[in-house]
PDB file of N, CA and C in Angstrom:
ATOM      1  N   UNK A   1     -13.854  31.818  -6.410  1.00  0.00           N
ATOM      2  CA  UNK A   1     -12.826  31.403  -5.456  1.00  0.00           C
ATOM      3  C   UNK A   1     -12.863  32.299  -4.220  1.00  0.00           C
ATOM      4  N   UNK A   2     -14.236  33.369  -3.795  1.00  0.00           N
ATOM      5  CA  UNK A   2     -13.761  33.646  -3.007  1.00  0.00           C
ATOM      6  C   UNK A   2     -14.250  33.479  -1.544  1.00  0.00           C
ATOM      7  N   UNK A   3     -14.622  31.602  -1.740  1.00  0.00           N
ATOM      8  CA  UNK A   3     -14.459  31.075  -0.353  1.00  0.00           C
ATOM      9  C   UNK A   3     -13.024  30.240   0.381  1.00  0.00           C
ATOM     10  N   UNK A   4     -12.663  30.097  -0.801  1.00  0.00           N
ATOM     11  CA  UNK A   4     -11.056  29.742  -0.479  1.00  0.00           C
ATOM     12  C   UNK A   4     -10.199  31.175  -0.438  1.00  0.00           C
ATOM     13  N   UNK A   5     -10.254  32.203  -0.746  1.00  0.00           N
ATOM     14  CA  UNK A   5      -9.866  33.765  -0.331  1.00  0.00           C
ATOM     15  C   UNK A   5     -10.189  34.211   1.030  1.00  0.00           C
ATOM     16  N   UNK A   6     -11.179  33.687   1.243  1.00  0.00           N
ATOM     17  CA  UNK A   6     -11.510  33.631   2.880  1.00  0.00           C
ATOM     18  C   UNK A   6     -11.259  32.847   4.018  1.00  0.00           C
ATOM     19  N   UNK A   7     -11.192  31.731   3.263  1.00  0.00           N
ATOM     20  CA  UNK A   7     -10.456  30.758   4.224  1.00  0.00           C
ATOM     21  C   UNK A   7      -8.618  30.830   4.519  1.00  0.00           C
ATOM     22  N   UNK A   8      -8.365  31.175   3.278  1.00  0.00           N
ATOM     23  CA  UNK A   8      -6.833  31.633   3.230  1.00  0.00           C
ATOM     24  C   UNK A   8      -6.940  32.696   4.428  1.00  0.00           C
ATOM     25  N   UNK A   9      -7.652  33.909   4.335  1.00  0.00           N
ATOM     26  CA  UNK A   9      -7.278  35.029   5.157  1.00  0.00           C
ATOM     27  C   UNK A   9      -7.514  34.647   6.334  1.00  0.00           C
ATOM     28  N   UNK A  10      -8.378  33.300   6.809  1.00  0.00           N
ATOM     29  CA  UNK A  10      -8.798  33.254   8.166  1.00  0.00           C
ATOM     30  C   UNK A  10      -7.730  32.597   8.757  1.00  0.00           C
ATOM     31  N   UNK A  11      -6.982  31.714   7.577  1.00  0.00           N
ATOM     32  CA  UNK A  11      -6.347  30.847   8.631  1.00  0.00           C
ATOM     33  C   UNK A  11      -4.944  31.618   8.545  1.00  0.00           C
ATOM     34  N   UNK A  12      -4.289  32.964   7.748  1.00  0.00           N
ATOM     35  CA  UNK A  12      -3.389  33.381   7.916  1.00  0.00           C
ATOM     36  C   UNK A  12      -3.398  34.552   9.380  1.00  0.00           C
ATOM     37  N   UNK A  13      -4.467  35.046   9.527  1.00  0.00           N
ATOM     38  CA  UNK A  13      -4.653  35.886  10.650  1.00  0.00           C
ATOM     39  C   UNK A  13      -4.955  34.653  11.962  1.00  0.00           C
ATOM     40  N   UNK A  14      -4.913  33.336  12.024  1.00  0.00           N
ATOM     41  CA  UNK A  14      -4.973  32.299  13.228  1.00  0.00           C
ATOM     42  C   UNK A  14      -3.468  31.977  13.159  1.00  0.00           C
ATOM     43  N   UNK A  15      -2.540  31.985  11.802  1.00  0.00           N
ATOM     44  CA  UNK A  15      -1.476  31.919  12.083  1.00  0.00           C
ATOM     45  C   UNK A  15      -0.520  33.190  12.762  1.00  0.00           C
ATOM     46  N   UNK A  16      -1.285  34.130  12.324  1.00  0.00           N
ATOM     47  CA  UNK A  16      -0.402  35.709  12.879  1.00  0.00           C
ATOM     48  C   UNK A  16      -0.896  35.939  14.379  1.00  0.00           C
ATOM     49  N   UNK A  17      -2.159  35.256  15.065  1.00  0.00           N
ATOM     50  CA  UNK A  17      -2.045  35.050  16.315  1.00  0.00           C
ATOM     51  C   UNK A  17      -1.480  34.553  16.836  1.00  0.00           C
ATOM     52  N   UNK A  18      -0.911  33.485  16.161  1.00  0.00           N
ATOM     53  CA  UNK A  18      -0.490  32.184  17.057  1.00  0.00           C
ATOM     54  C   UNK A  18       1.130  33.034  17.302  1.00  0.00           C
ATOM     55  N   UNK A  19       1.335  33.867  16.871  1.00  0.00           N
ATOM     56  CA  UNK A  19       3.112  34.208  16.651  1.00  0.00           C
ATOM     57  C   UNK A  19       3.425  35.721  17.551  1.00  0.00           C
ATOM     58  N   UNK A  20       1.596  35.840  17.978  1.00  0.00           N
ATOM     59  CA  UNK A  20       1.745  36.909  18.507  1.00  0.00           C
ATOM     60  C   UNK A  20       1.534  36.280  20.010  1.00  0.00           C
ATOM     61  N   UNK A  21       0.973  34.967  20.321  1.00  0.00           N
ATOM     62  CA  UNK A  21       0.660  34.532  21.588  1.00  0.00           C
ATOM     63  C   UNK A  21       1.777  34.270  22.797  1.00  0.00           C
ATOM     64  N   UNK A  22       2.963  33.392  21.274  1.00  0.00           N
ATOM     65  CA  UNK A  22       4.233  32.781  22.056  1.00  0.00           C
ATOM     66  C   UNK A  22       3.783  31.903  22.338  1.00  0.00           C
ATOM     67  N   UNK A  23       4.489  30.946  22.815  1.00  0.00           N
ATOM     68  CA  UNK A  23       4.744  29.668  23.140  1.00  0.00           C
ATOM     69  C   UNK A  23       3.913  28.712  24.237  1.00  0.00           C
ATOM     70  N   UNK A  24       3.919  29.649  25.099  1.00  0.00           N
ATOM     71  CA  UNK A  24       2.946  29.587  26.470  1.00  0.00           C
ATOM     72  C   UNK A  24       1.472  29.248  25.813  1.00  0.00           C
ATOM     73  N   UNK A  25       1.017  29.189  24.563  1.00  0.00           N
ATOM     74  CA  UNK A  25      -0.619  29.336  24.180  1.00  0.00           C
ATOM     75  C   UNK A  25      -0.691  28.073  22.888  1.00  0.00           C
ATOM     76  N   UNK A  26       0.788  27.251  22.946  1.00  0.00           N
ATOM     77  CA  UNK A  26       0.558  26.141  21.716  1.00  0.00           C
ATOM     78  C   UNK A  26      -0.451  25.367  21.956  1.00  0.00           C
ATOM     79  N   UNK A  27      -0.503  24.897  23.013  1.00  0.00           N
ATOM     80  CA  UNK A  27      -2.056  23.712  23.565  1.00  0.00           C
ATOM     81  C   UNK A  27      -3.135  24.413  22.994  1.00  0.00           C
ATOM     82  N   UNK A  28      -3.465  25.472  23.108  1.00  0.00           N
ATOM     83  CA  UNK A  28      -4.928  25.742  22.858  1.00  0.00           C
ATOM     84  C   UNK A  28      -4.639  26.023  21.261  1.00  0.00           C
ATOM     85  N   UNK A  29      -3.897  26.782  20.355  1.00  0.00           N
ATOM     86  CA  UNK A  29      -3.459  26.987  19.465  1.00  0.00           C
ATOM     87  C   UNK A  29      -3.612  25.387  18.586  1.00  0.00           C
ATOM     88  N   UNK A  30      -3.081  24.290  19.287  1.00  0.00           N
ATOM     89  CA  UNK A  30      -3.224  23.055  18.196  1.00  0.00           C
ATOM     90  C   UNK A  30      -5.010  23.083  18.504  1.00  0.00           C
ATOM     91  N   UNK A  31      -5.226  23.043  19.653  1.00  0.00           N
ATOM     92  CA  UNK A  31      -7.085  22.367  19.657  1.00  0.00           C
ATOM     93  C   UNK A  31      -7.475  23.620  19.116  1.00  0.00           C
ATOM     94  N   UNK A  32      -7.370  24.425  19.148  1.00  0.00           N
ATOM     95  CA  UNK A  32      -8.264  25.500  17.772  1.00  0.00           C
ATOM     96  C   UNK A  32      -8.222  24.509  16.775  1.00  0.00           C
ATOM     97  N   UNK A  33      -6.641  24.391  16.164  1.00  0.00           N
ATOM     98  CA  UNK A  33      -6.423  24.043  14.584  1.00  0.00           C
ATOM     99  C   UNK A  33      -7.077  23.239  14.485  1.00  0.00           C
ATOM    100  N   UNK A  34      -7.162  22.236  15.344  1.00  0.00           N
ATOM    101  CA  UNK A  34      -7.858  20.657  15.098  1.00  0.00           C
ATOM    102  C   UNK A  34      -9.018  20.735  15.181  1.00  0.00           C
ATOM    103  N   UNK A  35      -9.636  21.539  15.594  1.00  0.00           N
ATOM    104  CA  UNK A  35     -11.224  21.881  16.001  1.00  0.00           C
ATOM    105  C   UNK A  35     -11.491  22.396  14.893  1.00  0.00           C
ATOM    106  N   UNK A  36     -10.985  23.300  14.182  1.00  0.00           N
ATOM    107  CA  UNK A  36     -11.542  24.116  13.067  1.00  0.00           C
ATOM    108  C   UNK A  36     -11.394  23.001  11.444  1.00  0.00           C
ATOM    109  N   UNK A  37      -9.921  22.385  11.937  1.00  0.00           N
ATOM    110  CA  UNK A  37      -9.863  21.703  10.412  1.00  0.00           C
ATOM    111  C   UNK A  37     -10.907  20.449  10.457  1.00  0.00           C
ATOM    112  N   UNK A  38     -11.313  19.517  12.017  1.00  0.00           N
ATOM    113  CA  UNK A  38     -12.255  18.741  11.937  1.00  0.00           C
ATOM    114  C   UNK A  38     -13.690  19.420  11.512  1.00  0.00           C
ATOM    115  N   UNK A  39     -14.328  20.616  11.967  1.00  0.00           N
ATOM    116  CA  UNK A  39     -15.362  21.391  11.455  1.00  0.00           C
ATOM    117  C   UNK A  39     -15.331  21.743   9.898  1.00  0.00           C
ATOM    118  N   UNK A  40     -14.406  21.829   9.350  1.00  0.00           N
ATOM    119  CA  UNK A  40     -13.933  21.928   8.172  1.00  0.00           C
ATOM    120  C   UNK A  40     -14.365  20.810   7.299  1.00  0.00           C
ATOM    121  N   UNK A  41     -13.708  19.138   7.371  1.00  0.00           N
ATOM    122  CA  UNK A  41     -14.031  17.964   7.422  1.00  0.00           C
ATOM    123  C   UNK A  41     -15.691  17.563   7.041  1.00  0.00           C
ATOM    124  N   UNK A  42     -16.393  17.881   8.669  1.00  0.00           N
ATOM    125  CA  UNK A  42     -17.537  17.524   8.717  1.00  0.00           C
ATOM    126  C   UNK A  42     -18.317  18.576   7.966  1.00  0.00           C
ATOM    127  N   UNK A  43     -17.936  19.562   7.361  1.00  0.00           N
ATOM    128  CA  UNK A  43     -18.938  19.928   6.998  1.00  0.00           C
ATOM    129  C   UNK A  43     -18.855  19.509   5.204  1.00  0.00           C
ATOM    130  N   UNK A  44     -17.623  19.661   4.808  1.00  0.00           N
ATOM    131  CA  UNK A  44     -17.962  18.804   3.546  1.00  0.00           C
ATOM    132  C   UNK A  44     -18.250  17.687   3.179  1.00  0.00           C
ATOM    133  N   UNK A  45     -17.892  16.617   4.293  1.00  0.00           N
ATOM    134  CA  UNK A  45     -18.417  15.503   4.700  1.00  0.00           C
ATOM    135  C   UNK A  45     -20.351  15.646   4.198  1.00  0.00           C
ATOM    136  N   UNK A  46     -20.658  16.492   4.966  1.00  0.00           N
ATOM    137  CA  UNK A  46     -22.048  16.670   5.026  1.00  0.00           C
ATOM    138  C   UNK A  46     -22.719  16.907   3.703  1.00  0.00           C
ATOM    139  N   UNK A  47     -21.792  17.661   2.992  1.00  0.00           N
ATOM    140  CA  UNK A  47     -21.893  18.539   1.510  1.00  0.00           C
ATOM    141  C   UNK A  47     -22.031  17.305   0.337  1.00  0.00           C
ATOM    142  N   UNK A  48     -20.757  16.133   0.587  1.00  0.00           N
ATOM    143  CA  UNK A  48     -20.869  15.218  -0.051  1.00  0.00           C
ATOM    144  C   UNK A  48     -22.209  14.105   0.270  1.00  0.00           C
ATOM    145  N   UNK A  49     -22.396  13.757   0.764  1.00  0.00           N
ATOM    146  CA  UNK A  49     -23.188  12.883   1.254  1.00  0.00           C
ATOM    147  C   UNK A  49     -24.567  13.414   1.039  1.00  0.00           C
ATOM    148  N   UNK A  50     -25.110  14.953   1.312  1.00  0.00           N
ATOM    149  CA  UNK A  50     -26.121  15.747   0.413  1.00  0.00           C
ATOM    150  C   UNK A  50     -26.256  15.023  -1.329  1.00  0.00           C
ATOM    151  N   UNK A  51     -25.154  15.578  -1.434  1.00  0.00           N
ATOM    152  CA  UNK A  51     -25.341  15.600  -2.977  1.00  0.00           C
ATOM    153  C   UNK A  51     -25.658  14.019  -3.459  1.00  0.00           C
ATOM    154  N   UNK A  52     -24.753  13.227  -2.766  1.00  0.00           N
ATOM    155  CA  UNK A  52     -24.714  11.260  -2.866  1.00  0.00           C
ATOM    156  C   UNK A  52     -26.100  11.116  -2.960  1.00  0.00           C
ATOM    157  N   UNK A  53     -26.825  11.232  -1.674  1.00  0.00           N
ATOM    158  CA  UNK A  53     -28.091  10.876  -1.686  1.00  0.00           C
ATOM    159  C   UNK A  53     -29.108  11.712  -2.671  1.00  0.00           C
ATOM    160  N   UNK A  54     -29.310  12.853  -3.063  1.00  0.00           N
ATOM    161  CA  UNK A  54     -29.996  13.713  -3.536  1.00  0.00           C
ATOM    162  C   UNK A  54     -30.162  12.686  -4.896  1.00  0.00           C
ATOM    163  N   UNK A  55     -28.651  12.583  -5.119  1.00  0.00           N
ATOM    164  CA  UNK A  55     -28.323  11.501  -6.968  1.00  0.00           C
ATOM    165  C   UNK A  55     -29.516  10.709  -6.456  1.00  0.00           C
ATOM    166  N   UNK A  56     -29.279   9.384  -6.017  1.00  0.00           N
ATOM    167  CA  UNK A  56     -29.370   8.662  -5.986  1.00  0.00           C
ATOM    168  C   UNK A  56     -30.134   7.783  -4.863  1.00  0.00           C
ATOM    169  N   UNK A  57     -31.148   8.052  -4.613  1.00  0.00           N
ATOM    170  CA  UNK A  57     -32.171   7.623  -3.342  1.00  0.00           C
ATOM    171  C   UNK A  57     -32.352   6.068  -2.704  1.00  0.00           C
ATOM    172  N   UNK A  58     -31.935   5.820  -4.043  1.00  0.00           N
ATOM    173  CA  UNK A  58     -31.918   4.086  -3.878  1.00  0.00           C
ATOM    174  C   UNK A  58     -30.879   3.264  -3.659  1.00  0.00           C
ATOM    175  N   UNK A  59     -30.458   3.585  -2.071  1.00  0.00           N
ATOM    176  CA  UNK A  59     -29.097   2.966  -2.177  1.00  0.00           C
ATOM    177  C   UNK A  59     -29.575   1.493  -1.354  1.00  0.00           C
ATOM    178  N   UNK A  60     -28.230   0.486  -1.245  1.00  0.00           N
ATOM    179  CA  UNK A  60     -28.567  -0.509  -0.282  1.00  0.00           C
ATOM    180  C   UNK A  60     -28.191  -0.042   1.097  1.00  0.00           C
ATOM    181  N   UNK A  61     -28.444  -1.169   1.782  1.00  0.00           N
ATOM    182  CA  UNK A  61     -28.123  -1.118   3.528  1.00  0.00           C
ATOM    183  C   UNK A  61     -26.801  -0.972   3.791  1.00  0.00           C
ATOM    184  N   UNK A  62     -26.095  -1.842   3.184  1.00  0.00           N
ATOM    185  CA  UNK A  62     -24.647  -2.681   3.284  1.00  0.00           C
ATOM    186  C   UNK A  62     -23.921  -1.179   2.738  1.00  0.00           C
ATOM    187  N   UNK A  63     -24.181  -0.526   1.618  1.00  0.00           N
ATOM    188  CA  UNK A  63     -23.536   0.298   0.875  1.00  0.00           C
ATOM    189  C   UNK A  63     -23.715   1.895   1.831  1.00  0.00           C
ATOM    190  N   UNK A  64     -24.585   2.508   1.920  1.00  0.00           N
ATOM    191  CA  UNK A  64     -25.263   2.990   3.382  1.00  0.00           C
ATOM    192  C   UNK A  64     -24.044   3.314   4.624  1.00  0.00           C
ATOM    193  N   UNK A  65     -23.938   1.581   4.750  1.00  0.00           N
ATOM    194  CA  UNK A  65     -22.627   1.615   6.169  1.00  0.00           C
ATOM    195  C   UNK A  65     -21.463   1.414   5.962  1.00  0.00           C
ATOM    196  N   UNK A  66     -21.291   1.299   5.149  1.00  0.00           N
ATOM    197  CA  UNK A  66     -20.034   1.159   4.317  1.00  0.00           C
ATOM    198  C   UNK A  66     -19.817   2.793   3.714  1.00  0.00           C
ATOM    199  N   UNK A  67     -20.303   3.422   3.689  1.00  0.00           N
ATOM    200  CA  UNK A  67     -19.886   5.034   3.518  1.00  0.00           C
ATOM    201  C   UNK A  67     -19.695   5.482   4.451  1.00  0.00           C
ATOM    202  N   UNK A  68     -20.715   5.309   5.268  1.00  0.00           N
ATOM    203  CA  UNK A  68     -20.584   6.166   7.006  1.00  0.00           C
ATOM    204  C   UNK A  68     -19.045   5.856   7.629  1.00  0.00           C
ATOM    205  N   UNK A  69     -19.056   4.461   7.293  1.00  0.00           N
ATOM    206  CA  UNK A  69     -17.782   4.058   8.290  1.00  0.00           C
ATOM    207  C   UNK A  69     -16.570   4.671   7.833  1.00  0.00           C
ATOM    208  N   UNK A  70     -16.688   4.787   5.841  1.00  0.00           N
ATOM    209  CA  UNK A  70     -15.131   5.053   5.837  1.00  0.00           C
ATOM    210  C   UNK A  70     -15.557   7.066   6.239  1.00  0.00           C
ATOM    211  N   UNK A  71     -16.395   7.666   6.022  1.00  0.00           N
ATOM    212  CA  UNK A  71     -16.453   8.929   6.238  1.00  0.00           C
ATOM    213  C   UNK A  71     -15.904   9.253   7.363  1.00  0.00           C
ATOM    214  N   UNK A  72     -16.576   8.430   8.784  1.00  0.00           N
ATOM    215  CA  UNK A  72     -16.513   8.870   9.985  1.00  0.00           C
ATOM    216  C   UNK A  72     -14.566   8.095  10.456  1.00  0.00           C
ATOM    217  N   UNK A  73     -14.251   7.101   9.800  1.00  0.00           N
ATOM    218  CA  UNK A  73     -13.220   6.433  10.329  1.00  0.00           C
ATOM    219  C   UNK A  73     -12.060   7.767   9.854  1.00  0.00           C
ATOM    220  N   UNK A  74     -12.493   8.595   9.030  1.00  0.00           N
ATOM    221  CA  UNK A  74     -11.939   9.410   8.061  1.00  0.00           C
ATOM    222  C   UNK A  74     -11.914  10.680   9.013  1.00  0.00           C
ATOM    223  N   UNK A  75     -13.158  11.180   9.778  1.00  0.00           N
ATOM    224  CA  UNK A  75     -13.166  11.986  10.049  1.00  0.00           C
ATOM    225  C   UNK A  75     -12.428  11.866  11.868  1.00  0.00           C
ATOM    226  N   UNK A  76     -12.577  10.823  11.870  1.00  0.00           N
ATOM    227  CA  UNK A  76     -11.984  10.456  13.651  1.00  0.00           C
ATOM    228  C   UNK A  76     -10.568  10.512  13.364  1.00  0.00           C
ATOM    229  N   UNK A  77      -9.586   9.999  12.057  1.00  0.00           N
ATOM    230  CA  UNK A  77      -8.427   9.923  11.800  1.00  0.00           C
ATOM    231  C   UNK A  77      -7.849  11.198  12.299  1.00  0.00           C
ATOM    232  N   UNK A  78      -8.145  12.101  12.121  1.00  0.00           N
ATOM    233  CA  UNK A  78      -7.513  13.222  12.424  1.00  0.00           C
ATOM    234  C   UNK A  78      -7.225  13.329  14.186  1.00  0.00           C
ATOM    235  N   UNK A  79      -8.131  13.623  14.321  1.00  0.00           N
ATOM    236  CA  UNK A  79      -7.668  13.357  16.361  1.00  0.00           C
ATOM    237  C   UNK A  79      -6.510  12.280  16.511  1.00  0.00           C
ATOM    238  N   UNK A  80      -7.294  11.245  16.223  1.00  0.00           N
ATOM    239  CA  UNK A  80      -6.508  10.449  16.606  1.00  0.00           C
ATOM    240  C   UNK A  80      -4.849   9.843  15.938  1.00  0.00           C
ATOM    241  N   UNK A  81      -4.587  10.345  15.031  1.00  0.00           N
ATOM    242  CA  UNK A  81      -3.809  11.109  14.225  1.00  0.00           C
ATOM    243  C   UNK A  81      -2.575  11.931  15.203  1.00  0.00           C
ATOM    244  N   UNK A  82      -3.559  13.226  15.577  1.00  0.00           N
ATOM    245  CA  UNK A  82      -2.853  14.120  16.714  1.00  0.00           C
ATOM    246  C   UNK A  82      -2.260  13.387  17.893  1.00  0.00           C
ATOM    247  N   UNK A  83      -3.253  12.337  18.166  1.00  0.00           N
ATOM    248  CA  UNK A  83      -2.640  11.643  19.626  1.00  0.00           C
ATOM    249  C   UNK A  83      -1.618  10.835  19.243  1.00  0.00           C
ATOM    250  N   UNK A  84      -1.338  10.062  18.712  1.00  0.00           N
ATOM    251  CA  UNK A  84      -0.601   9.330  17.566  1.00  0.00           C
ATOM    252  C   UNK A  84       0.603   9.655  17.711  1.00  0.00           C
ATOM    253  N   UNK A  85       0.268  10.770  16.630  1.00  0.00           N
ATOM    254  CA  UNK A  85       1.815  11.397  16.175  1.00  0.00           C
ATOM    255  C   UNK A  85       2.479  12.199  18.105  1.00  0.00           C
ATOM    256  N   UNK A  86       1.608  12.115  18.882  1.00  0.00           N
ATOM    257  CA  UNK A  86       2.197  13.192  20.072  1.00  0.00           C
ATOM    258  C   UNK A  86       3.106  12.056  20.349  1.00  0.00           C
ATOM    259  N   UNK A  87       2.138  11.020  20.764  1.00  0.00           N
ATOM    260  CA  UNK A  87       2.958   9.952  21.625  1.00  0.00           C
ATOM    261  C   UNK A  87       3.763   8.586  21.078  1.00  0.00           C
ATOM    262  N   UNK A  88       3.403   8.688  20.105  1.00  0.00           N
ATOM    263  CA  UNK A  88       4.666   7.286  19.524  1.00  0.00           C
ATOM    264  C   UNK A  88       4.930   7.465  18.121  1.00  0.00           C
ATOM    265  N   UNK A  89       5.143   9.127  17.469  1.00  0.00           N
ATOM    266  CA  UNK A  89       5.756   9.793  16.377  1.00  0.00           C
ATOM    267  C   UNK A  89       5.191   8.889  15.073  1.00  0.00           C
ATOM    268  N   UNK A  90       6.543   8.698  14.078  1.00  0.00           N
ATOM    269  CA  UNK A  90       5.718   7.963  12.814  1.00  0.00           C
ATOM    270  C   UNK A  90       5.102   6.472  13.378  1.00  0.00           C
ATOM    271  N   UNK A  91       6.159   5.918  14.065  1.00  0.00           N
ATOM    272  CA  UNK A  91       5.514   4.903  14.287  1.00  0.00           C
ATOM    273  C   UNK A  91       4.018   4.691  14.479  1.00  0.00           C
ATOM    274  N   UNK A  92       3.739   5.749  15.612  1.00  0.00           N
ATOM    275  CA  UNK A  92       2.374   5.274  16.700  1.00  0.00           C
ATOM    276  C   UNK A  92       1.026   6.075  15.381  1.00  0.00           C
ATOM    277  N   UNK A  93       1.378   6.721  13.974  1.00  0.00           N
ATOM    278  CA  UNK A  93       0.937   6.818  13.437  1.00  0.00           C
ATOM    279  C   UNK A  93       0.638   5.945  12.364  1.00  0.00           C
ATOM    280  N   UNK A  94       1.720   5.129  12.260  1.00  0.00           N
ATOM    281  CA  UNK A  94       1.384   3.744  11.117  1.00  0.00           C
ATOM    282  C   UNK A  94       0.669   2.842  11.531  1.00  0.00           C
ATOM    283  N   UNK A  95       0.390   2.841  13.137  1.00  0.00           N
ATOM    284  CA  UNK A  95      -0.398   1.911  13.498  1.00  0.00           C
ATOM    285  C   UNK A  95      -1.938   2.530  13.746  1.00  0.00           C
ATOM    286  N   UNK A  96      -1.981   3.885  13.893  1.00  0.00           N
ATOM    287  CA  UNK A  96      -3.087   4.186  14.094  1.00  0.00           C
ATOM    288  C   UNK A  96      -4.077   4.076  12.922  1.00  0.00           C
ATOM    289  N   UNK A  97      -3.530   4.849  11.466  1.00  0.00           N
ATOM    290  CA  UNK A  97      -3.262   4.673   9.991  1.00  0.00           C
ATOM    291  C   UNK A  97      -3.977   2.997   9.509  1.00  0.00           C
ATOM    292  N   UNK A  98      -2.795   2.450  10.134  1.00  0.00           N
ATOM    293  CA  UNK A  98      -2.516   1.005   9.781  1.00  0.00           C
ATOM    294  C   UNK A  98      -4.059   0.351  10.485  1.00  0.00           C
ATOM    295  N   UNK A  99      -4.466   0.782  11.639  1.00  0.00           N
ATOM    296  CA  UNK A  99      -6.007   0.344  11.726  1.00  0.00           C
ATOM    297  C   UNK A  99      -7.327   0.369  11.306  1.00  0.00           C
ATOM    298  N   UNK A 100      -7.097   1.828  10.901  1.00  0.00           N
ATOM    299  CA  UNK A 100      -8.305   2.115  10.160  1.00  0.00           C
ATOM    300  C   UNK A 100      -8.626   1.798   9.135  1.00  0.00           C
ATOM    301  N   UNK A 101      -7.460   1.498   8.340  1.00  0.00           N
ATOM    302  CA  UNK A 101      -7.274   0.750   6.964  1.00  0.00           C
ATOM    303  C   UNK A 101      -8.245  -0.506   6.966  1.00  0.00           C
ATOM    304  N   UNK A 102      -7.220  -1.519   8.487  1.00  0.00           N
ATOM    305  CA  UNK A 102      -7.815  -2.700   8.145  1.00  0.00           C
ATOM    306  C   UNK A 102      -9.645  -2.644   8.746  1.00  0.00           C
ATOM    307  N   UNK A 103      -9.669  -1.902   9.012  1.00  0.00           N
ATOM    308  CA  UNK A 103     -11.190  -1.737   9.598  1.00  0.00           C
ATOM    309  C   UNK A 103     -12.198  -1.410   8.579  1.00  0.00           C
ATOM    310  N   UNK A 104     -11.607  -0.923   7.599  1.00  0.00           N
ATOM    311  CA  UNK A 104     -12.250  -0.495   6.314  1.00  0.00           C
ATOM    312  C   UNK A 104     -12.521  -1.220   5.078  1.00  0.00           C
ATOM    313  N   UNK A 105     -10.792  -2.055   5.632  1.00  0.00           N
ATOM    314  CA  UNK A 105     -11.151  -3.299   4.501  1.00  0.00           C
ATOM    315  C   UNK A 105     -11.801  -4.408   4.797  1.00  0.00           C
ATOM    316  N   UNK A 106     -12.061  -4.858   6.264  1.00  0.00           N
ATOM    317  CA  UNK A 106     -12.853  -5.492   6.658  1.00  0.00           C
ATOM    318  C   UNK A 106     -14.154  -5.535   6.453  1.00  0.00           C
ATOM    319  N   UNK A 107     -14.528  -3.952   6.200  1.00  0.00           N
ATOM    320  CA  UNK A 107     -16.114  -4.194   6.361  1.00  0.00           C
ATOM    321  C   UNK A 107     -15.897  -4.370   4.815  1.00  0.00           C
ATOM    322  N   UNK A 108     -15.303  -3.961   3.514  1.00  0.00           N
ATOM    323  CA  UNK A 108     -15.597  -4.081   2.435  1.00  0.00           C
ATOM    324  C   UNK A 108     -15.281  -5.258   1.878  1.00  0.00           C
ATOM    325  N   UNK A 109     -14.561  -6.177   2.605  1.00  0.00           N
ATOM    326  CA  UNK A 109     -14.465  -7.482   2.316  1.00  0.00           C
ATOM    327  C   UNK A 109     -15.778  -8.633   3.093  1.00  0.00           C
ATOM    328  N   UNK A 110     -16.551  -8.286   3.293  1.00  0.00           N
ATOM    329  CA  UNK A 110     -17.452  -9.064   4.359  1.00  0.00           C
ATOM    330  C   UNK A 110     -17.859  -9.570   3.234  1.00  0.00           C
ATOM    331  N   UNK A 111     -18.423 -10.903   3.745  1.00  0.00           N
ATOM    332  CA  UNK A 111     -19.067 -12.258   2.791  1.00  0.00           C
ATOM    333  C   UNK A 111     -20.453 -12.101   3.064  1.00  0.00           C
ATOM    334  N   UNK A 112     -21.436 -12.161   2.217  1.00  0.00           N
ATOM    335  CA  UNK A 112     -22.332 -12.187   1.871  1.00  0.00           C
ATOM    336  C   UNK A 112     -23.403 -11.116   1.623  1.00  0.00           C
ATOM    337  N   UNK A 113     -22.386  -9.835   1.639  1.00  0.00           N
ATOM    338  CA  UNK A 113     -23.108  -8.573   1.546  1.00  0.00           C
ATOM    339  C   UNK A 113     -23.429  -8.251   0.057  1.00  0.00           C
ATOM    340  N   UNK A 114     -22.708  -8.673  -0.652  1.00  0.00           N
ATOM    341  CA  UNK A 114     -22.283  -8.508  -1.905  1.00  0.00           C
ATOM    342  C   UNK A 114     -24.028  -8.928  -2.650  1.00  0.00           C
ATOM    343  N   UNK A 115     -24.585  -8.052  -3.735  1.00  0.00           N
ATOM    344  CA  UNK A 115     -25.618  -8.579  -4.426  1.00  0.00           C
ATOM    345  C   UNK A 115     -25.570  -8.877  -5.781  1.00  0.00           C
ATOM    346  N   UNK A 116     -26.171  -9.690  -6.274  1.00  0.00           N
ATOM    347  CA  UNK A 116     -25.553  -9.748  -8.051  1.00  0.00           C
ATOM    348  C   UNK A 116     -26.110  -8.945  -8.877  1.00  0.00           C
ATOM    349  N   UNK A 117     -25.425  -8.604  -9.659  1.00  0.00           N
ATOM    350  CA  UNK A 117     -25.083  -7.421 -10.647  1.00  0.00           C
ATOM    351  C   UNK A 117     -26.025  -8.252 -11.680  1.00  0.00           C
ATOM    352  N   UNK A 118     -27.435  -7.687 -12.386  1.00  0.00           N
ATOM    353  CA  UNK A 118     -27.506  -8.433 -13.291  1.00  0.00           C
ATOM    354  C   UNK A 118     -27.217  -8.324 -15.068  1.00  0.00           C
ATOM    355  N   UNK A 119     -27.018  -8.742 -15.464  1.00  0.00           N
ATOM    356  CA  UNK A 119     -26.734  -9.467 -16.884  1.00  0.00           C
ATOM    357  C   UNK A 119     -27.209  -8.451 -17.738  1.00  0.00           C
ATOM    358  N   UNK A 120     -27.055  -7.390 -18.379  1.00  0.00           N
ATOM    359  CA  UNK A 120     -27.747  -7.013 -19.610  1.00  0.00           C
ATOM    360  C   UNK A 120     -27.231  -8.316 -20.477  1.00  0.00           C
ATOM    361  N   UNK A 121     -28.757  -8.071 -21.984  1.00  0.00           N
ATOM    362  CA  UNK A 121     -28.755  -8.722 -23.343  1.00  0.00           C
ATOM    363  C   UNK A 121     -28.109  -8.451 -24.230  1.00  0.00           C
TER     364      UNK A 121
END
């Protein structure tokens, strides 16, 4: 555990800056946070998707973009998330939320991507 011991200490000494900056330094203080927790994101992002493929080499096309999208729709959520919640609170977040959803279920509902599963004896 002691990369989560490190991450604890990093982000408690970004919080003991932030209290030492005052108020005048919140703008840059959120785009740190958001910068570091999206770097955060992408890199296990990266970690998973290592290991996915390493398994398993033989994936399809359809299945392929259908990971990327929910990864990356996953990993854009957050920004846009931030903008969201700045400017139209829970609401402008249920809709932001509320899109990505259907964007996700869209691609996993598409007709004719689907291949048949075959039959064991």
């Amino acid at each position: 555990m002691a990369t989560g011991d490190g991450r604890h200490q990093e982000w408690s000494a970004l919080l003991g800056a932030r209290k030492e900056l005052g108020d005048e330094y919140d703008q840059a203080f959120v785009e740190s946070v958001v910068e570091r927790v999206t770097s955060e994101i992408d890199e296990r992002v990266d970690m998973r998707i290592a290991q996915v493929s390493s398994r398993s080499p033989m994936r399809s096309r359809s299945h392929r973009g259908g990971t990327f999208l929910a990864l990356s729709s996953l990993t854009l959520g957050i920004p846009i998330s931030a903008i969201a919640g700045n400017f139209g609170h829970l609401p402008g977040l249920a809709v932001a939320w509320g899109g990505i959803v259907l964007v996700n279920l869209a691609n996993a509902w598409r007709p004719g991507d689907r291949q048949p599963v075959a039959r064991r004896r």
